[in-house]
C-alpha atoms as a PDB file:
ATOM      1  CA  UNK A   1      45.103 150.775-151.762  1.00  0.00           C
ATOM      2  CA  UNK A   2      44.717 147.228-152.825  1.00  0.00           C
ATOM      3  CA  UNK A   3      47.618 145.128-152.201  1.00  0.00           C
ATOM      4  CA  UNK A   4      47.102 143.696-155.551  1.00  0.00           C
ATOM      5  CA  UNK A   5      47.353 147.213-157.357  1.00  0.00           C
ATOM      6  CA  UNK A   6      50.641 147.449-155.625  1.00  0.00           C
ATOM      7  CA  UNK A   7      52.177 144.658-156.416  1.00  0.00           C
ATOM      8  CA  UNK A   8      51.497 145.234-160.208  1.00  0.00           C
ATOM      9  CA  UNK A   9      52.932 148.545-159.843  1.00  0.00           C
ATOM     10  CA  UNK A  10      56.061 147.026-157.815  1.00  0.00           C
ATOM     11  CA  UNK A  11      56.399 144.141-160.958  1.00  0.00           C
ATOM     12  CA  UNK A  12      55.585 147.341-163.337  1.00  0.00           C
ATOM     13  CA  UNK A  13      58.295 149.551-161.968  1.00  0.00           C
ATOM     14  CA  UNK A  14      60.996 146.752-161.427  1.00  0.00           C
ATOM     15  CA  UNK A  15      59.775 145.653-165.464  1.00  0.00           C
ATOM     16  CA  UNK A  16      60.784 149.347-166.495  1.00  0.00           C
ATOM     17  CA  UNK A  17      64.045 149.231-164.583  1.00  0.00           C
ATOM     18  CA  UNK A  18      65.212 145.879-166.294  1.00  0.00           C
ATOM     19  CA  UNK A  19      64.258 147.501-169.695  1.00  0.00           C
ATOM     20  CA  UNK A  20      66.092 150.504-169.246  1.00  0.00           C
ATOM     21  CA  UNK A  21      68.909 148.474-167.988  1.00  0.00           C
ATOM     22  CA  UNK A  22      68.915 146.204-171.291  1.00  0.00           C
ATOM     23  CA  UNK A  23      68.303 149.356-173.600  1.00  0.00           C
ATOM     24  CA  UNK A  24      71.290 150.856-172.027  1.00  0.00           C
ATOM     25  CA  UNK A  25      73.381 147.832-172.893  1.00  0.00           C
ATOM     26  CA  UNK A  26      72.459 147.349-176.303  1.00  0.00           C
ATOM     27  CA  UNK A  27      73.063 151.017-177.058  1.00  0.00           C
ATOM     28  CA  UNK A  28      76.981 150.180-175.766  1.00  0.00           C
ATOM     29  CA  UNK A  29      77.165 146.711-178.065  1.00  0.00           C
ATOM     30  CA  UNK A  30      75.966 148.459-180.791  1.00  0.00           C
ATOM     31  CA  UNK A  31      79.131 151.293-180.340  1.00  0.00           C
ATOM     32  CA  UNK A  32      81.211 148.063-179.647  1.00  0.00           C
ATOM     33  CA  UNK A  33      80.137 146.361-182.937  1.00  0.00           C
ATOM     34  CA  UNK A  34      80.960 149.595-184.459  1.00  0.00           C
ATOM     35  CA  UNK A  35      83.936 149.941-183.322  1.00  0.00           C
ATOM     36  CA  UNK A  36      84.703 146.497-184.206  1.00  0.00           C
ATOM     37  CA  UNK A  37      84.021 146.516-187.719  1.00  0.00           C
ATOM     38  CA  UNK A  38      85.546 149.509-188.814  1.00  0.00           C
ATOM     39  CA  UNK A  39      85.752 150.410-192.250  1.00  0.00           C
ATOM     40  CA  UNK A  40      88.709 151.491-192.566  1.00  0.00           C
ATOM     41  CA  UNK A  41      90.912 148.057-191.397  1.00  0.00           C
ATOM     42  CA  UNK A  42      91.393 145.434-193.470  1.00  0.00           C
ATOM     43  CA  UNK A  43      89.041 142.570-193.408  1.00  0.00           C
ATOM     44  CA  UNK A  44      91.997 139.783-192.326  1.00  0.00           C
ATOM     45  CA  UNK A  45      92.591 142.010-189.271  1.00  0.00           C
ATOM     46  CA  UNK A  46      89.287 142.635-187.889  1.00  0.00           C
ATOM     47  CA  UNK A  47      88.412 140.157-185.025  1.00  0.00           C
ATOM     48  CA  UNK A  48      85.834 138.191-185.921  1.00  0.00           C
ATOM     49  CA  UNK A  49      85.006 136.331-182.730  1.00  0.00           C
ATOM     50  CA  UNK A  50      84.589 139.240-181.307  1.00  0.00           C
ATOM     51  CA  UNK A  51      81.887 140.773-182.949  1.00  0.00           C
ATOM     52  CA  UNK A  52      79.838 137.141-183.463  1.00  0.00           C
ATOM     53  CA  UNK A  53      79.879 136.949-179.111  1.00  0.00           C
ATOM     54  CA  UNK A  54      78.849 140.941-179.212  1.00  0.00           C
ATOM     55  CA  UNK A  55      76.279 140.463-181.742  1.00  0.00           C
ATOM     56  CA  UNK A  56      74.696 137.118-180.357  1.00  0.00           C
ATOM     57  CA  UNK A  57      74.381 139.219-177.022  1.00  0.00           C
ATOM     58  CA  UNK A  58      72.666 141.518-179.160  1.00  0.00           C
ATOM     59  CA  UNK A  59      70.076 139.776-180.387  1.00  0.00           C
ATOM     60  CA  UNK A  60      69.735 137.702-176.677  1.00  0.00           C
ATOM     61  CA  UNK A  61      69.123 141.200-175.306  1.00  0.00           C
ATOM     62  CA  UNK A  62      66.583 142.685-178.023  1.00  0.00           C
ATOM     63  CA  UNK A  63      64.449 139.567-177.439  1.00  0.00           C
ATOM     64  CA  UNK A  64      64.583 140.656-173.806  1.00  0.00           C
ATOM     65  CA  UNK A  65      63.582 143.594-174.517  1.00  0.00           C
ATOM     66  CA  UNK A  66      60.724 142.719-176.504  1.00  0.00           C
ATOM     67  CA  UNK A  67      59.621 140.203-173.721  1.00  0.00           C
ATOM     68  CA  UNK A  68      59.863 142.974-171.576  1.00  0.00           C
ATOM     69  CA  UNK A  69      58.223 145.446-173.591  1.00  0.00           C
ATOM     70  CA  UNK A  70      54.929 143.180-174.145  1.00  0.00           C
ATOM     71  CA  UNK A  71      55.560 142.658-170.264  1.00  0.00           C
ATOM     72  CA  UNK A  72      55.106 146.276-169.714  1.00  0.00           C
ATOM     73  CA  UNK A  73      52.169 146.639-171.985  1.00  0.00           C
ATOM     74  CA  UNK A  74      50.238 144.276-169.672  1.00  0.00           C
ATOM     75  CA  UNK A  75      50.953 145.036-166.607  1.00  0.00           C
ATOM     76  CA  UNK A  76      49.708 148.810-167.759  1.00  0.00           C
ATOM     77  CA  UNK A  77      46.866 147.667-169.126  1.00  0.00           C
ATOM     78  CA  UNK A  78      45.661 145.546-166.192  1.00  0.00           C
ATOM     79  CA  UNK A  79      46.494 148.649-163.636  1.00  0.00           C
ATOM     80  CA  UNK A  80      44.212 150.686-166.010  1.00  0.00           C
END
């Protein structure tokens, strides 16, 4: 096989692995935010600073993921 070929697959593979990585962390910020903002406390007691640092590492990791995702998309299309 061309040495090329597998280095795309190699980036491809190691592209999927970061993504699923990412995915699986913004799944747990998004039950931490949750949690965080619960309904049922009082707005005064809720901690604030908290949930802007979990939601900024939100966002930071969605854009990875979207960087990643478009990554992905390439690399498929160029080992079609």
């Amino acid at each position: 096989m061309n040495p090329e070929r597998l280095q795309l697959k190699g980036m491809l593979a190691e592209s999927k692995k970061n993504f699923r990585t990412l995915d699986t962390e913004a799944s747990g910020l998004v039950i931490l935010i949750r949690a965080l903002l619960n309904p049922y406390e009082d707005i005064k007691n809720l901690d604030m600073d908290k949930v802007l640092v979990t939601v900024k590492r939100l966002k930071d990791v969605s854009e990875e993921m979207q960087t990643l995702a478009d990554k992905i998309k390439r690399l498929e299309s160029e080992l079609e």
